[in-house]
Protein backbone atom coordinates (compact mmCIF):
# COMPACT_ATOMS: atom_id res chain seq x y z
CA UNK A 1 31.74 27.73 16.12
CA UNK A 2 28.27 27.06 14.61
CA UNK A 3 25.33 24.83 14.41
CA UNK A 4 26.92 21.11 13.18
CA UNK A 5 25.86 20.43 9.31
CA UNK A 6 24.73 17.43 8.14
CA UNK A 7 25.66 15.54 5.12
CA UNK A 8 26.31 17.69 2.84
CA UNK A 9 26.25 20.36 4.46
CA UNK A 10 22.07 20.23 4.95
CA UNK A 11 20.68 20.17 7.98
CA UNK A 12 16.90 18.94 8.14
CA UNK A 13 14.61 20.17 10.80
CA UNK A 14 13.15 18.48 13.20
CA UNK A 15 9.65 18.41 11.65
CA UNK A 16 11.27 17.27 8.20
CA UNK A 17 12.40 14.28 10.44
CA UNK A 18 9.38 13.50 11.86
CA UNK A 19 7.42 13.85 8.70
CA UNK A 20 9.66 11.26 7.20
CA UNK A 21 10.04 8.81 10.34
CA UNK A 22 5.90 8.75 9.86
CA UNK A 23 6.05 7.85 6.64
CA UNK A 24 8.41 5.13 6.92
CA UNK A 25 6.45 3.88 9.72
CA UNK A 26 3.00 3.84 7.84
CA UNK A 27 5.56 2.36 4.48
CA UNK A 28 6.92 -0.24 7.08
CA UNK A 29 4.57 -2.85 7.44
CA UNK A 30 4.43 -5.31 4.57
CA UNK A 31 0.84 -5.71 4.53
CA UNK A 32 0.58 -2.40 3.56
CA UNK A 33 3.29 -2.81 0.72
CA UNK A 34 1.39 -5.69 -0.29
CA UNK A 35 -1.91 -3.55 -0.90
CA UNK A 36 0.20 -0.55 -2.71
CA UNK A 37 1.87 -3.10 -5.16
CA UNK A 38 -1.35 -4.63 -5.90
CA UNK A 39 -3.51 -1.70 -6.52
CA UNK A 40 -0.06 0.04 -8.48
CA UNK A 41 -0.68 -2.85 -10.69
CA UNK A 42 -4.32 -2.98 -11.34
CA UNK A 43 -7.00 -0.69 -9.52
CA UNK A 44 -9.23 -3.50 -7.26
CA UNK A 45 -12.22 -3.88 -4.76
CA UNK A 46 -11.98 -4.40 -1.31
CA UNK A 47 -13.48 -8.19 -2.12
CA UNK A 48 -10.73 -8.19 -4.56
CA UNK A 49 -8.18 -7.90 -2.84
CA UNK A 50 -9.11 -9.95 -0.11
CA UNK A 51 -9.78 -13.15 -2.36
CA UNK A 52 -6.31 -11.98 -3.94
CA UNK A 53 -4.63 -12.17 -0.74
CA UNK A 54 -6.36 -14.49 1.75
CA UNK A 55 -7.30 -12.15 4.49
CA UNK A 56 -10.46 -10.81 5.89
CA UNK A 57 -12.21 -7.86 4.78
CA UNK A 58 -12.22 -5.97 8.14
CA UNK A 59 -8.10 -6.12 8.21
CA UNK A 60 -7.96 -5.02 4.70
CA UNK A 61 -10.25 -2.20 5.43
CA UNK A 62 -8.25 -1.18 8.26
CA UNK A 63 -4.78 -1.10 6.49
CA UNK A 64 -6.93 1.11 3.28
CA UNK A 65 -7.88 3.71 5.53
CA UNK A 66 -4.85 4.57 6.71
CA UNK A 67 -3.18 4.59 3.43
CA UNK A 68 -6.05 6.58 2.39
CA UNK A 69 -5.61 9.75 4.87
CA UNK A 70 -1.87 9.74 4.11
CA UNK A 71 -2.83 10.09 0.74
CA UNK A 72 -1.41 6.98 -0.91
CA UNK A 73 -4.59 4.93 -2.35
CA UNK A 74 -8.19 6.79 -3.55
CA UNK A 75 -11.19 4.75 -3.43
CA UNK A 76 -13.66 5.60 -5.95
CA UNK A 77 -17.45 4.45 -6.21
CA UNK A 78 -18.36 1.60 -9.06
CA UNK A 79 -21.73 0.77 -9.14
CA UNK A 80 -22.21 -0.71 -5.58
CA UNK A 81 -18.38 -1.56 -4.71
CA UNK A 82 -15.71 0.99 -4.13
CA UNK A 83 -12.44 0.92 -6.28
CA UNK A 84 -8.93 1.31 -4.49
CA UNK A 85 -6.82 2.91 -6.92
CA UNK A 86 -2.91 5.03 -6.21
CA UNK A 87 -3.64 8.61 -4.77
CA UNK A 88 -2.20 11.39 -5.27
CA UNK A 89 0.56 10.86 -2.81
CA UNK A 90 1.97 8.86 -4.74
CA UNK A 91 3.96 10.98 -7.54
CA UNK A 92 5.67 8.23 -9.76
CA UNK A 93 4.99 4.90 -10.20
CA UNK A 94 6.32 2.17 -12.22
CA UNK A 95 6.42 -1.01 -13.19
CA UNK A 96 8.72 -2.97 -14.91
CA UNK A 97 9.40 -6.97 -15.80
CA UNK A 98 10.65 -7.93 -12.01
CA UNK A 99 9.89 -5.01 -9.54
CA UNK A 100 7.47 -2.14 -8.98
CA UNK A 101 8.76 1.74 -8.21
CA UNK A 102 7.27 4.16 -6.29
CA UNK A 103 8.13 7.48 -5.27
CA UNK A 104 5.72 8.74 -2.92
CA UNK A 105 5.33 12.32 -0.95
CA UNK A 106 4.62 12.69 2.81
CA UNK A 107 2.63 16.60 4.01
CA UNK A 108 5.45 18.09 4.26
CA UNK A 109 7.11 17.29 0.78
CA UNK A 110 9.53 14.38 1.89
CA UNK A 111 9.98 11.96 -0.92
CA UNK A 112 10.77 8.05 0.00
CA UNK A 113 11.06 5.83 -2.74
CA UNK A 114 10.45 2.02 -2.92
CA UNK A 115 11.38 -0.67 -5.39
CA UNK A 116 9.58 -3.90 -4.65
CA UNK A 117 10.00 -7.00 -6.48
CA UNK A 118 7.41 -8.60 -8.17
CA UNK A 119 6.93 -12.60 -7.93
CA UNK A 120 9.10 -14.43 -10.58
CA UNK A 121 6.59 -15.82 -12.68
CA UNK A 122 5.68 -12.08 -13.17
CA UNK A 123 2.11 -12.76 -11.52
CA UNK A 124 1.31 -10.11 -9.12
CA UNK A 125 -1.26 -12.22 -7.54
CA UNK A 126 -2.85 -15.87 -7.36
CA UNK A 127 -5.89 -15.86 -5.42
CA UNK A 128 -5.11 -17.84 -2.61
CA UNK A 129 -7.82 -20.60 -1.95
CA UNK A 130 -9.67 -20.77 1.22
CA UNK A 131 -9.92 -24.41 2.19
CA UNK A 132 -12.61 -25.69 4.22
CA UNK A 133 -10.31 -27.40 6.39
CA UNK A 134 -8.56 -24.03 7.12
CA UNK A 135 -11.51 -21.47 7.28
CA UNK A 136 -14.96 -23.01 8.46
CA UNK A 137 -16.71 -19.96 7.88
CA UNK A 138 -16.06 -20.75 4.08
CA UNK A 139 -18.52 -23.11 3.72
CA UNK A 140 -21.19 -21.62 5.54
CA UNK A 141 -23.92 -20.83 3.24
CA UNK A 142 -24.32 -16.96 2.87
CA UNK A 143 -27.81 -15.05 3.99
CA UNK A 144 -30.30 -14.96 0.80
């Protein structure tokens, strides 16, 4: 009788699959989403970002790097900081008055897209203030 079709009559492979279950896996953690809208907004430093949104360096750094080897952010050398900017992963992006698109590309050509709303006030970002009270460490004097 035949192999079953799929929707439509296509029938992805297994690979396709898996190359698109990765993608929405790496896509599926909203710290991560966080970081794309943010640098899809406005190319940033690591410090940047952190002071943007609150968290330490070393998780930031962590989440970068893997967006980085799937292609999604570059980081580019300024003067003594490095620059997260989109990659070319990511084929399309867009903003627009409350959301962000992007259309990004996994290795083996699968295309997700994501629309993610931006804050009402149209403010991508606040920095978020690090209170004594809740981080010690921020008034610790820093090494001369």
């Amino acid at each position: 009788m035949g192999e079953p079709k799929g929707v439509g009559g296509v029938n992805p492979s297994e690979a396709t699959l898996a190359s698109c279950a990765s993608l929405c896996k790496l896509l599926g953690v909203g710290t991560r989403l966080e970081v794309l809208v943010l640098i899809a907004a406005e190319p940033t430093s690591v410090s940047g970002l952190a002071e943007c949104l609150g968290w330490e360096c070393s998780l930031l750094c962590y989440h970068l790097g893997l967006l980085r080897r799937a292609g999604l952010v570059l980081s580019t050398q300024v003067g003594h900081t490095h620059e997260y900017g989109l990659g070319p992963a990511v084929i399309h992006h867009e903003r627009r008055t409350d959301e962000i698109r992007l259309r990004v590309k996994g290795n083996d050509g699968v295309t997700v897209e994501l629309t993610l709303p931006v804050p009402l006030n149209g403010v991508l970002c606040e920095p978020k203030s690090l209170r004594a009270v809740d981080n010690p460490a921020a008034t610790r004097p820093r090494d001369a």
